[in-house]
Protein backbone atom coordinates (compact mmCIF):
# COMPACT_ATOMS: atom_id res chain seq x y z
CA UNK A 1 117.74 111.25 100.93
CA UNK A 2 115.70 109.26 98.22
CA UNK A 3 112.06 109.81 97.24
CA UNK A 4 109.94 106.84 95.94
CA UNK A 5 106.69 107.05 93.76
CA UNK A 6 104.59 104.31 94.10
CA UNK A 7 105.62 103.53 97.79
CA UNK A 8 102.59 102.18 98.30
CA UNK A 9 102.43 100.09 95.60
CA UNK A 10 104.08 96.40 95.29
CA UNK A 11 107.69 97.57 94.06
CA UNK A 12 107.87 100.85 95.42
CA UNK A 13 106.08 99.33 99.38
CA UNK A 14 109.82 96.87 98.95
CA UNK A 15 111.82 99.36 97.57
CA UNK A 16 111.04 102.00 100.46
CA UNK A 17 111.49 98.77 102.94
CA UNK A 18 115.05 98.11 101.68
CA UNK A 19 116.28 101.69 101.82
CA UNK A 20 115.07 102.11 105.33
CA UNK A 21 116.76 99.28 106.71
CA UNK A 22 119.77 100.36 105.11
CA UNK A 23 119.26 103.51 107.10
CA UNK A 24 118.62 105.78 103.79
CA UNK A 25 115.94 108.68 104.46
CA UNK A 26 113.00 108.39 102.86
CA UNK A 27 110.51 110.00 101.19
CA UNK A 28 107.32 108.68 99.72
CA UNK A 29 104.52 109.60 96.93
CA UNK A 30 101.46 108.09 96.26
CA UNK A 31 98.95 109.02 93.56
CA UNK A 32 96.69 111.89 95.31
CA UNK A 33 98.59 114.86 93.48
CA UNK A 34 96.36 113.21 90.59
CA UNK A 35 93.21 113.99 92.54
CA UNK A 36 94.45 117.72 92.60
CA UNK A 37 93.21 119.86 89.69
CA UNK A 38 96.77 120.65 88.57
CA UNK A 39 98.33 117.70 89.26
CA UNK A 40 101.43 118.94 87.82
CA UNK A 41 101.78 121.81 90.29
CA UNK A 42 101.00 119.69 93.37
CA UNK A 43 104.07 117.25 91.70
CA UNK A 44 106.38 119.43 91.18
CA UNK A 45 105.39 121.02 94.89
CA UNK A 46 106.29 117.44 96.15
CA UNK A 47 109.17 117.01 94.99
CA UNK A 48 110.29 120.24 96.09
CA UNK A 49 109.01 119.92 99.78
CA UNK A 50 110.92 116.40 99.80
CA UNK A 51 114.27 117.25 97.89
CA UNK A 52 115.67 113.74 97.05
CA UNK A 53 118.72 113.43 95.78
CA UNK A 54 117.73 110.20 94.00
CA UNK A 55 113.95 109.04 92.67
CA UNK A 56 112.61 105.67 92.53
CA UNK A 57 109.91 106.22 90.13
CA UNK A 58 107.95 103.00 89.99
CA UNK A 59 104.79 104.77 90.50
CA UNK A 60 102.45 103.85 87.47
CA UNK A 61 99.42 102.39 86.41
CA UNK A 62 100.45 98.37 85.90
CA UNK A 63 96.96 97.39 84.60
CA UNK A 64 98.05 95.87 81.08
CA UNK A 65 94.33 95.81 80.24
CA UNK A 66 93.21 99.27 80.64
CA UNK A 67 92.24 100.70 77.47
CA UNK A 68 91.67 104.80 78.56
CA UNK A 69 94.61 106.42 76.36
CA UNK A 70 94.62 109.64 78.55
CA UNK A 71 94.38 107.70 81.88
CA UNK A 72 97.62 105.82 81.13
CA UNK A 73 99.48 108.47 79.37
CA UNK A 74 98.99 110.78 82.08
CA UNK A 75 99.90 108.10 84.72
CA UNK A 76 102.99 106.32 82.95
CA UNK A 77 104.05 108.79 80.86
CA UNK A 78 103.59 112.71 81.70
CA UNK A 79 103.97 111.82 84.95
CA UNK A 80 106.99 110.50 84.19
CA UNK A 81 108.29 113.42 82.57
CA UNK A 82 107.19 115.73 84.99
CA UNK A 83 109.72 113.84 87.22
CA UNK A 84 112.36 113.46 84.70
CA UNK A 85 112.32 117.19 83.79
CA UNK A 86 112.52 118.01 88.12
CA UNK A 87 115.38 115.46 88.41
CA UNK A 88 117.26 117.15 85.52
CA UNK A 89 116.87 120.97 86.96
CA UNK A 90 118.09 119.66 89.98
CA UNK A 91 120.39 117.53 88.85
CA UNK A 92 118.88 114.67 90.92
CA UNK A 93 119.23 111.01 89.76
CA UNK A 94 116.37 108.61 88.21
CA UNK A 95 115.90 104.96 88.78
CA UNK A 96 112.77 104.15 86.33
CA UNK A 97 110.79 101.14 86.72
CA UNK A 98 110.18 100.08 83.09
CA UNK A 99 108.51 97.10 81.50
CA UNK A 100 109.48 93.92 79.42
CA UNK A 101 105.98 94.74 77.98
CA UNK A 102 108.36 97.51 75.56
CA UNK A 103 109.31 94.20 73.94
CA UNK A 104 105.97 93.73 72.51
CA UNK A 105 105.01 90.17 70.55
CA UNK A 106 107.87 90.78 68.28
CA UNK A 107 111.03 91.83 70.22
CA UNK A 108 110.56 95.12 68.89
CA UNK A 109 107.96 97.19 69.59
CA UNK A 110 105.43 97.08 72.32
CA UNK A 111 102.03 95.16 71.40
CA UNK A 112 99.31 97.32 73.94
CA UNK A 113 98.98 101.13 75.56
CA UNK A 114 99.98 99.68 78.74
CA UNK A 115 103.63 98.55 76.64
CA UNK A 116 103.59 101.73 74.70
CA UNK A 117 103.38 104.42 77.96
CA UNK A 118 106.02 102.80 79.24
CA UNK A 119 108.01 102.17 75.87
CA UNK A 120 107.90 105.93 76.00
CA UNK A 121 108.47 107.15 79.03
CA UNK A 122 111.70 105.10 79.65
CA UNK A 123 112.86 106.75 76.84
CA UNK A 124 112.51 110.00 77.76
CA UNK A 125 114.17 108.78 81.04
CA UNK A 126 116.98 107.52 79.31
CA UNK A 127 117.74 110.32 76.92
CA UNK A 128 117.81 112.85 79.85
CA UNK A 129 120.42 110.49 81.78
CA UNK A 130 118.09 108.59 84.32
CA UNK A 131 118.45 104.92 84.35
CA UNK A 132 115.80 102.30 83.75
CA UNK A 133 115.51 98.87 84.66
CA UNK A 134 112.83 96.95 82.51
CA UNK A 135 110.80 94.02 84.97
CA UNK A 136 109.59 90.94 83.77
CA UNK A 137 106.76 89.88 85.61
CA UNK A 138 107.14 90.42 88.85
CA UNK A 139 105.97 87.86 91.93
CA UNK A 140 106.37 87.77 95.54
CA UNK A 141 105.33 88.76 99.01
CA UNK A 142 103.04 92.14 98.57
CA UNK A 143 101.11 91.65 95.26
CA UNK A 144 97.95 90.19 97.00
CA UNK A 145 95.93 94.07 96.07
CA UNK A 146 96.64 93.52 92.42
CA UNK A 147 93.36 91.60 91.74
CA UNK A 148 93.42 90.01 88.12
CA UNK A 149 96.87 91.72 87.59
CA UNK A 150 99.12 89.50 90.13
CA UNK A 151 101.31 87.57 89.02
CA UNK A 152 100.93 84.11 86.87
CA UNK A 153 102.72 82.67 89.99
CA UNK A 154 100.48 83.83 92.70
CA UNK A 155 97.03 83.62 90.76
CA UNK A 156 98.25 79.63 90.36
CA UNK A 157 99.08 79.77 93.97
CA UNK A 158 95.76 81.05 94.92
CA UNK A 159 94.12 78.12 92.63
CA UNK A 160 96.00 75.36 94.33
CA UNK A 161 94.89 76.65 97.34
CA UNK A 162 91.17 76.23 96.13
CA UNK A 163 91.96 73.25 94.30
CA UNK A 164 91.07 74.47 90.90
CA UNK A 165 92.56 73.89 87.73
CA UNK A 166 95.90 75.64 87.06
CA UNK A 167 95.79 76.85 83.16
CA UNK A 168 99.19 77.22 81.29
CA UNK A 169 99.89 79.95 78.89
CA UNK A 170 98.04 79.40 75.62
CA UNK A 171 100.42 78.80 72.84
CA UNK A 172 103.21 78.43 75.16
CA UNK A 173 104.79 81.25 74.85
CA UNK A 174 107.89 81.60 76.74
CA UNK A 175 108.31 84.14 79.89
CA UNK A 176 110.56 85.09 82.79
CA UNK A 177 108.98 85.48 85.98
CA UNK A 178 111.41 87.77 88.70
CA UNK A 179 111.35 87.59 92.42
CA UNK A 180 110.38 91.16 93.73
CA UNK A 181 113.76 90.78 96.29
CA UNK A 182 115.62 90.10 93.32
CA UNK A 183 114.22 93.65 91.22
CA UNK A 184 114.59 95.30 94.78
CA UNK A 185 118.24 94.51 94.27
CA UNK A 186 118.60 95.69 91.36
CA UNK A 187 117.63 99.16 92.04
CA UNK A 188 119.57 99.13 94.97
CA UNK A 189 122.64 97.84 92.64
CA UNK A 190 121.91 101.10 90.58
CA UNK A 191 122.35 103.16 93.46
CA UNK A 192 125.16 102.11 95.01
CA UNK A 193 127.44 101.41 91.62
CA UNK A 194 125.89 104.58 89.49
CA UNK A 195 124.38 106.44 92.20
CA UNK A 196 126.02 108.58 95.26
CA UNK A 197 123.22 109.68 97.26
């Protein structure tokens, strides 16, 4: 069986699809153990109700703007270690969503909170043998909820479609856009060449 946080979410709504066409059980989270006053508890009681032997963890808040320090650390990052620390008792595996936002401006170091949470919550995955795949902007079928934080790709298809101007990065800077059945794969390549569920 596999669990997957965020299954309602753009990544984790595919990933879920993918495994249960491949006739995997599975298991889904969402975000209300956050609404419970120890949300840690009510994880951790999850996770033990649904036993997975392997966790997608792309649950996380994707909003590169938000600016609340405990509102993304709790979401991206203790969250994540909350999950990390369960998989490790259990000796479960971890497939982490990560970001190309660790890279930052410079290649180095990430550039805002949104970059940092998940600069350091991959590696806490990491060192505690999970494996994380780091997604460069994402697009495809399923990100129409995301408001202002679609995709370059589909906010220009949306323009088009209204006949407004389509605005190219400032600067141009350079960036890699992914197809979501293409970071879909990916996880499922982890599984099956890393992974025996």
């Amino acid at each position: 069986q596999a669990l997957v946080t965020g299954a309602s979410g753009f990544i984790g709504g595919q990933i879920v699809s993918s495994l249960t066409r491949l006739g995997i059980d599975v298991g889904e989270i969402g975000e209300e153990y956050f609404e419970e006053f120890d949300w840690k508890d009510a994880l951790l009681s999850e996770l033990d109700t649904k036993d997975p032997k392997t966790v997608f963890h792309a649950g996380a808040c994707s909003d590169t703007l938000e600016q609340d320090v405990q509102f993304m650390m709790t979401r991206n990052y203790e969250s994540t270690k909350v999950i990390t620390d369960w998989c490790v008792l259990k000796n479960r595996k971890l497939i982490y969503s990560s970001s190309a936002a660790n890279y930052g401006e410079d290649g180095k170091y990430p550039s805002n909170l949104y970059g940092w949470s998940k600069y350091t919550a991959e590696d806490y995955v990491v060192k505690s043998g999970g494996v994380a795949l780091r997604y460069f902007n994402v697009y495809g079928p399923g990100e129409e909820f995301k408001g202002s934080m679609a995709s370059f790709v589909f906010q220009a298809y949306l323009k088009n479609l209204n006949k407004e101007k389509i605005l190219i990065f400032p600067n141009k800077p350079q960036r890699d856009f992914v197809y979501v059945d293409d970071i879909v794969d990916a996880n499922l390549h982890v599984l099956e060449n890393y992974i025996n569920l």
